[in-house]
C-alpha atoms as a PDB file:
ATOM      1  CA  UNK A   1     -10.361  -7.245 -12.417  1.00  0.00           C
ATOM      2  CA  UNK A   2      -8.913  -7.416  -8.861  1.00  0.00           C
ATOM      3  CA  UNK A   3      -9.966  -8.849  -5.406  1.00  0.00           C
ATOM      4  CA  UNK A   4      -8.150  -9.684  -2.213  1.00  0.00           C
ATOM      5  CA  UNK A   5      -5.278  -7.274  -2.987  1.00  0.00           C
ATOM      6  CA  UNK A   6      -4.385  -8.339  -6.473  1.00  0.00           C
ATOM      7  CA  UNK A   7      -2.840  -5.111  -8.210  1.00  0.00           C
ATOM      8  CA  UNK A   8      -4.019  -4.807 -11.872  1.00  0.00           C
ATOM      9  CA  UNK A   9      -2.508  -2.024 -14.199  1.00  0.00           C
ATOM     10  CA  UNK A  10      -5.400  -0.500 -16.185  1.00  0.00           C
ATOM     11  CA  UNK A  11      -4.786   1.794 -19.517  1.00  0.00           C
ATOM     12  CA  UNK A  12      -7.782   4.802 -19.617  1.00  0.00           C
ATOM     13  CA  UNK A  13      -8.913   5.814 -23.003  1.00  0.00           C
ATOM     14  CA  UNK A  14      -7.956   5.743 -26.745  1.00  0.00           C
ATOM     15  CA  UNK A  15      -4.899   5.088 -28.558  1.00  0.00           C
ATOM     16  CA  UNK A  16      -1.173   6.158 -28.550  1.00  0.00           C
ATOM     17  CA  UNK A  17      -0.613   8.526 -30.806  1.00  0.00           C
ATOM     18  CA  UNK A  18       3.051   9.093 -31.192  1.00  0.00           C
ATOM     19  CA  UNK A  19       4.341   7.196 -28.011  1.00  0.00           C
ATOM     20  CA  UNK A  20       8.134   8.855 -28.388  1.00  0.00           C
ATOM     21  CA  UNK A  21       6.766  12.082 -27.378  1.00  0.00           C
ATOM     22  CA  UNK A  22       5.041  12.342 -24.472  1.00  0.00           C
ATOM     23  CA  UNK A  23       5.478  11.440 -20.662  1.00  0.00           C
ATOM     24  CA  UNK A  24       2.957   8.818 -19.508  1.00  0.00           C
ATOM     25  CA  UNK A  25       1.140   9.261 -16.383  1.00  0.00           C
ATOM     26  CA  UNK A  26       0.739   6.587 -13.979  1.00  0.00           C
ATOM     27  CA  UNK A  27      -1.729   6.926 -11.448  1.00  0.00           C
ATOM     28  CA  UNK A  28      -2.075   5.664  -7.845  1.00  0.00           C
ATOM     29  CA  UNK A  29      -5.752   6.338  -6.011  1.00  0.00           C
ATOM     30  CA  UNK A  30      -3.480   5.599  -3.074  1.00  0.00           C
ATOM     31  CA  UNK A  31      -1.252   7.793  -0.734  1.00  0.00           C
ATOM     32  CA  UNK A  32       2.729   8.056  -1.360  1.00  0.00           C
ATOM     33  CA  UNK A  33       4.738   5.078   1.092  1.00  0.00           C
ATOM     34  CA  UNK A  34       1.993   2.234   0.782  1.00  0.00           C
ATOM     35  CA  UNK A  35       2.218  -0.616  -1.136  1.00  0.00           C
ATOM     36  CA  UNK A  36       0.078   0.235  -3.857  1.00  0.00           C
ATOM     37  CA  UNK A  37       2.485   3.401  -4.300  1.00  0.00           C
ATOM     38  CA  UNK A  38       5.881   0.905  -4.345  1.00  0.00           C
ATOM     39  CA  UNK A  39       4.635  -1.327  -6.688  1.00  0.00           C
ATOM     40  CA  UNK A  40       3.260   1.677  -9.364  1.00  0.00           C
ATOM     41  CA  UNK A  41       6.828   3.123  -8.665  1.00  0.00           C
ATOM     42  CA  UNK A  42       9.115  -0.073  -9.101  1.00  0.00           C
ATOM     43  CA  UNK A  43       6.326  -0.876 -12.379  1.00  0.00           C
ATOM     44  CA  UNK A  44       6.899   2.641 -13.266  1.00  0.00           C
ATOM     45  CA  UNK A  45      10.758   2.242 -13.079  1.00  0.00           C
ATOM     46  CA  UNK A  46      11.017  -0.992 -14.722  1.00  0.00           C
ATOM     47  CA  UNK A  47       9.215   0.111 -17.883  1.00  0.00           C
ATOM     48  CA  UNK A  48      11.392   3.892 -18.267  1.00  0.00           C
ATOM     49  CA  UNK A  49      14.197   1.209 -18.368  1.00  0.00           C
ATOM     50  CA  UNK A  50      12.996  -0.659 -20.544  1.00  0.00           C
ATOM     51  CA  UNK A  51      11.352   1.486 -23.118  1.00  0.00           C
ATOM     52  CA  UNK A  52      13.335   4.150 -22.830  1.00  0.00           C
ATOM     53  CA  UNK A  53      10.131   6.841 -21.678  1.00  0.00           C
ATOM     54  CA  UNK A  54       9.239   8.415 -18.918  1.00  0.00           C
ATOM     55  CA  UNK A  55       6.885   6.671 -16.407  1.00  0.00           C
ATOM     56  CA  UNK A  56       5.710   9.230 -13.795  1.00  0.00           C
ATOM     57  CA  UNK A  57       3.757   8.307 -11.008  1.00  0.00           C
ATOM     58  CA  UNK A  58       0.599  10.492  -9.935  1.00  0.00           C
ATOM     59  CA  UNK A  59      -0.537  10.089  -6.123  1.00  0.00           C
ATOM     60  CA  UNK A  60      -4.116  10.696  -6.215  1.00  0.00           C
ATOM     61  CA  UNK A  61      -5.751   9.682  -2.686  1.00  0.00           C
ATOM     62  CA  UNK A  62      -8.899   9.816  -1.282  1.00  0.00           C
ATOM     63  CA  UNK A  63     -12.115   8.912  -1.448  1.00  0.00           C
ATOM     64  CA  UNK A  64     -11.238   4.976  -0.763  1.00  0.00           C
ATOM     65  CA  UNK A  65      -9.457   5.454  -4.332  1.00  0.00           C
ATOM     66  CA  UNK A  66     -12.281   6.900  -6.104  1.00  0.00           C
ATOM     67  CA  UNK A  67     -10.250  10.518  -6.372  1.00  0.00           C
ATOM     68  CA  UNK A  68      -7.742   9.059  -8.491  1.00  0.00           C
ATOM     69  CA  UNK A  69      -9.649   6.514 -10.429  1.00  0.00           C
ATOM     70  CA  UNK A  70     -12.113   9.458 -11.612  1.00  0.00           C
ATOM     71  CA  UNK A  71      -8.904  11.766 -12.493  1.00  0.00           C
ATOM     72  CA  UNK A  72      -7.194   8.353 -14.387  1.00  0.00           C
ATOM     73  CA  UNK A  73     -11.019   8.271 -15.869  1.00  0.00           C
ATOM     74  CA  UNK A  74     -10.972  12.147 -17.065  1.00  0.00           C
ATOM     75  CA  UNK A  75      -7.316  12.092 -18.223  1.00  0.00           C
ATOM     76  CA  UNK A  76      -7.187  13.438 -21.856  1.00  0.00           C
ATOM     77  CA  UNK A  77      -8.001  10.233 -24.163  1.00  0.00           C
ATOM     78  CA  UNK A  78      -4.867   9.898 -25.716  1.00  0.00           C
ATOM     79  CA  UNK A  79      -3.246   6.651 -24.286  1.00  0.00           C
ATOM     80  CA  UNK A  80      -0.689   8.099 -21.848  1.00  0.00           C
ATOM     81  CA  UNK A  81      -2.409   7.326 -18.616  1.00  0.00           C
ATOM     82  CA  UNK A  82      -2.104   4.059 -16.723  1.00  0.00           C
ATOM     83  CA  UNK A  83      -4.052   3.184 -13.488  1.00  0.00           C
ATOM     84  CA  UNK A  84      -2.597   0.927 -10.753  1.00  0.00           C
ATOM     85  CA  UNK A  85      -6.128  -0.695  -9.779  1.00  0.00           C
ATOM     86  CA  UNK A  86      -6.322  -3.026  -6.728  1.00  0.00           C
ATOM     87  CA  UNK A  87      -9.387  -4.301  -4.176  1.00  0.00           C
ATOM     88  CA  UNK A  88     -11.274  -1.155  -3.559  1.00  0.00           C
ATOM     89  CA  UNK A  89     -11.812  -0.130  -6.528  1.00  0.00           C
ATOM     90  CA  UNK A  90     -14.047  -3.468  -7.520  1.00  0.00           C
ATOM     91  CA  UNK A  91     -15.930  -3.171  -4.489  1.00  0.00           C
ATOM     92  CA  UNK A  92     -16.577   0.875  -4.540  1.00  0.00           C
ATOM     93  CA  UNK A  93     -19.569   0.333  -7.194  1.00  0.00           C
ATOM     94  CA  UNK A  94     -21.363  -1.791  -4.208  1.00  0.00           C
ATOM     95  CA  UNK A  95     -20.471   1.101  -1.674  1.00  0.00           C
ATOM     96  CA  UNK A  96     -20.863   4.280  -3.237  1.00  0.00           C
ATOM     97  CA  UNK A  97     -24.325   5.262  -5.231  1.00  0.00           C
ATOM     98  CA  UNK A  98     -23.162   7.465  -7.789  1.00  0.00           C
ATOM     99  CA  UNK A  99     -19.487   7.129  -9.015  1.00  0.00           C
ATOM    100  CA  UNK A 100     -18.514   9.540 -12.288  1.00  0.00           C
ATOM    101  CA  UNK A 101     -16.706   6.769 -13.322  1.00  0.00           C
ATOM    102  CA  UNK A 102     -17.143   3.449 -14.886  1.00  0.00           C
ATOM    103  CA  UNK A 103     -14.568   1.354 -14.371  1.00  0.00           C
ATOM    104  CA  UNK A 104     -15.110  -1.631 -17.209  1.00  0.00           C
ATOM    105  CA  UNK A 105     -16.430   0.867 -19.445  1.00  0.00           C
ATOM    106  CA  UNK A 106     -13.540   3.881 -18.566  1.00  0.00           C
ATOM    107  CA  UNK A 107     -10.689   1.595 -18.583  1.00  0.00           C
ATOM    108  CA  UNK A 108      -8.889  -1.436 -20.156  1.00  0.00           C
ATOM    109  CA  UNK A 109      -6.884  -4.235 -18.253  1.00  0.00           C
ATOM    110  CA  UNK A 110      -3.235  -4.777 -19.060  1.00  0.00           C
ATOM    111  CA  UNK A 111      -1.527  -6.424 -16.415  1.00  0.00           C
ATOM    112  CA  UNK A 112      -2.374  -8.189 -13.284  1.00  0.00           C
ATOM    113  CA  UNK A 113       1.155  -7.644 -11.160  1.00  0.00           C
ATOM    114  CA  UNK A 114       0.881  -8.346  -7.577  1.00  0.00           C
ATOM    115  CA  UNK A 115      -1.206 -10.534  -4.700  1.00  0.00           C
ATOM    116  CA  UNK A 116      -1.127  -9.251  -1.336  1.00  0.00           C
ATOM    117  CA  UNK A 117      -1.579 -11.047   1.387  1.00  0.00           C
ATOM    118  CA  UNK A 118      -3.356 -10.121   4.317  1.00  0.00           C
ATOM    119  CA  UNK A 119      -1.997 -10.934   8.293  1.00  0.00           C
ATOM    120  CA  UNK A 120      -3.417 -11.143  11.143  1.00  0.00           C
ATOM    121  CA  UNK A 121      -1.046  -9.291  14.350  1.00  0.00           C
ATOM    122  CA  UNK A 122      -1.391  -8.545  18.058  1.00  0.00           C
ATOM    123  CA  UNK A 123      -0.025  -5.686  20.084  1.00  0.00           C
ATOM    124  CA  UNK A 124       3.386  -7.675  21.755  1.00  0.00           C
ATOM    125  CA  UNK A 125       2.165  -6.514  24.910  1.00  0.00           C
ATOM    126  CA  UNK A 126      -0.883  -9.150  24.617  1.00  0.00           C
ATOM    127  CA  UNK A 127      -0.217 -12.791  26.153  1.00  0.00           C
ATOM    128  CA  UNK A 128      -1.211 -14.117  22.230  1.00  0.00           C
ATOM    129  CA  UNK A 129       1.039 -16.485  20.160  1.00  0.00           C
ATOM    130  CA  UNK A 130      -1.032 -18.136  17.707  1.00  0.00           C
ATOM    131  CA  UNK A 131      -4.526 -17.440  15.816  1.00  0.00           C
ATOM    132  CA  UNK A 132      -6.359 -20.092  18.332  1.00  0.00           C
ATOM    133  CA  UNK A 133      -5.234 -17.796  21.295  1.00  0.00           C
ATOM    134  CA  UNK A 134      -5.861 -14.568  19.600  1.00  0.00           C
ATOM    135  CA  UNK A 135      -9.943 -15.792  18.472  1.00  0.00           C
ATOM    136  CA  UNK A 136     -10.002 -17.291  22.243  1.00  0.00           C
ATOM    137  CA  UNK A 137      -9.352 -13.860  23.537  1.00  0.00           C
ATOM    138  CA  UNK A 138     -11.506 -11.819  21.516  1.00  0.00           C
ATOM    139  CA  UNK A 139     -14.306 -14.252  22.058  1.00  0.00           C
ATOM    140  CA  UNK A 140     -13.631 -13.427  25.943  1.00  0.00           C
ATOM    141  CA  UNK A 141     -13.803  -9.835  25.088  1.00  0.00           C
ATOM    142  CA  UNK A 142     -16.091  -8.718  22.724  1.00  0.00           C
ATOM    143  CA  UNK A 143     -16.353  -5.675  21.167  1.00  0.00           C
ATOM    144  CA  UNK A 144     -13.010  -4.683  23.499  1.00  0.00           C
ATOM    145  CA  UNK A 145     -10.669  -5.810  20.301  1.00  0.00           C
ATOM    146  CA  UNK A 146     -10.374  -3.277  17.464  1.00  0.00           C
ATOM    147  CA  UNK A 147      -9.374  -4.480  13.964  1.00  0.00           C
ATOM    148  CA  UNK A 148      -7.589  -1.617  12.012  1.00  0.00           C
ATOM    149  CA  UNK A 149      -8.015  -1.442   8.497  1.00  0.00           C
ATOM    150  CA  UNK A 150      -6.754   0.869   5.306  1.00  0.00           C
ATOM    151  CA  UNK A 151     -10.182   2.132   4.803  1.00  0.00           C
ATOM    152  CA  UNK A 152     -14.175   0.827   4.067  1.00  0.00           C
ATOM    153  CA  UNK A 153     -13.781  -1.227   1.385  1.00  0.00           C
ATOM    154  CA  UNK A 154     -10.329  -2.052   0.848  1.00  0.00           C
ATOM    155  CA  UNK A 155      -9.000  -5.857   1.030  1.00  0.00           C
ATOM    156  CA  UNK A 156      -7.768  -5.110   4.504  1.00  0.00           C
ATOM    157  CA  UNK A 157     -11.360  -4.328   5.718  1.00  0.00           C
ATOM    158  CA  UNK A 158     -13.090  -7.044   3.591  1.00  0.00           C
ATOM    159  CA  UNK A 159     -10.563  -9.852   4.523  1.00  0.00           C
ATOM    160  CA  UNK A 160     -10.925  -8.606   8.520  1.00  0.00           C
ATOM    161  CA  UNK A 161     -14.876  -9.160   8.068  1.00  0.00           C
ATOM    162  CA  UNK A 162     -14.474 -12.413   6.540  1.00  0.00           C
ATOM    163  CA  UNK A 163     -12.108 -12.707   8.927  1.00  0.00           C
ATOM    164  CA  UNK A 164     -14.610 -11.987  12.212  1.00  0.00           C
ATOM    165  CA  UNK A 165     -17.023 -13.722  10.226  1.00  0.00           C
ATOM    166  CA  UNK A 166     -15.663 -17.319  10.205  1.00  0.00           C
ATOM    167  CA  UNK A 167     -13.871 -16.775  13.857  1.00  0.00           C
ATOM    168  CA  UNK A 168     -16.986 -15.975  15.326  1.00  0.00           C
ATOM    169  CA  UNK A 169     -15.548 -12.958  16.891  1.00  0.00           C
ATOM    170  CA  UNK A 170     -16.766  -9.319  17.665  1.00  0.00           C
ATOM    171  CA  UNK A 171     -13.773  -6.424  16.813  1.00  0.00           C
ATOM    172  CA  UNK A 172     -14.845  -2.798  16.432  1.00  0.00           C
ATOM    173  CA  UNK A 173     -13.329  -1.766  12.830  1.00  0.00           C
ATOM    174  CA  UNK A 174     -11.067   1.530  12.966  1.00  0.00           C
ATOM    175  CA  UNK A 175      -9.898   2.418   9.080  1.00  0.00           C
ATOM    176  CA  UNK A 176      -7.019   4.591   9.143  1.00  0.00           C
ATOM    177  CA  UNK A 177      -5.510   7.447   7.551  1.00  0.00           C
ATOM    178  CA  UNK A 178      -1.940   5.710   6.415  1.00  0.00           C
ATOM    179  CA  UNK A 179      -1.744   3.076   4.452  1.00  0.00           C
ATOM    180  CA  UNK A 180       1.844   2.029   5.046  1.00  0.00           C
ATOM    181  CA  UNK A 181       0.253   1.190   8.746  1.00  0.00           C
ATOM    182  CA  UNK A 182      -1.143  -2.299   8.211  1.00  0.00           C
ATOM    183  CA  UNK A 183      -4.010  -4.122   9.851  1.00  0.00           C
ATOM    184  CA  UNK A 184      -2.855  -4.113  13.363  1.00  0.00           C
ATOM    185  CA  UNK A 185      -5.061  -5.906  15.709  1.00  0.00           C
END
């Protein structure tokens, strides 16, 4: 459904059954201020426009999105939730043993509606410029360079593997709390 920070909107369970009368319920398994939270909002926004509903969005964090999914999952099976689904959810079946959701089975792809890309940046206080002098320098210091992340498993932390991976470098990996802090290295 998603990798590398592609958002995908996901619709849990059964049918609409009169959709002029209830408020729909948009999910996001991430915290309020990130960019998984902007983009449900301005999605959120853009449909109430246009089809003249209510679109509210549900902040649901935790568990490296599993919280939110498995609420989305449980919602009542009447058509009125969406889920705003990005990397971590694909790659939490590989992570965690026993999920009490499915998420082919659970939910149903609508949209895909964003690609994120992922940076690389250095503390100003460091002498680095460029990638070349940023790998040189970790190389020189291994293990003294910590990569930052959103969280095990999210496309931050996957694309700062590959990432070490390829360079050839050792960082220590520190996920953090707050999203809306990016992968600062």
């Amino acid at each position: 459904m998603a990798k590398n920070g592609n958002g995908v909107v996901t619709f849990s369970g059964g049918t609409r059954q009169n959709h002029f009368e209830a408020q729909w319920a948009f999910t996001s398994a991430n915290p309020a201020g990130g960019g998984t939270d902007i983009t449900a909002r301005v999605i959120a926004q853009w449909l109430s426009e246009r089809l003249g509903q209510s679109f509210v969005v549900e902040n649901r964090p935790g568990g490296g999105t599993n919280i939110g999914t498995e609420a989305a999952a449980k919602s009542p099976p009447d058509g009125y939730t969406l889920l705003m689904v990005g990397a971590s959810n694909t790659v939490n079946p590989t992570l965690y043993d026993k999920l009490n959701f499915d998420l082919i089975r659970d939910f149903a792809p609508i949209a895909g509606v964003i690609r994120a890309p992922q940076i690389v940046v250095a503390n100003p206080v460091l002498p680095l410029r460029t990638l070349p002098e940023f790998i040189a320098y970790a190389k020189s210091n291994p293990s003294k360079v910590n990569m930052a992340s959103s969280g095990n498993g999210s496309a931050a932390h996957l694309a700062g593997e590959l990432f070490k991976m390829l360079a050839g470098v050792i960082c220590s990996t520190c996920p953090i709390a707050v999203v809306g802090r990016r992968c600062l290295i």
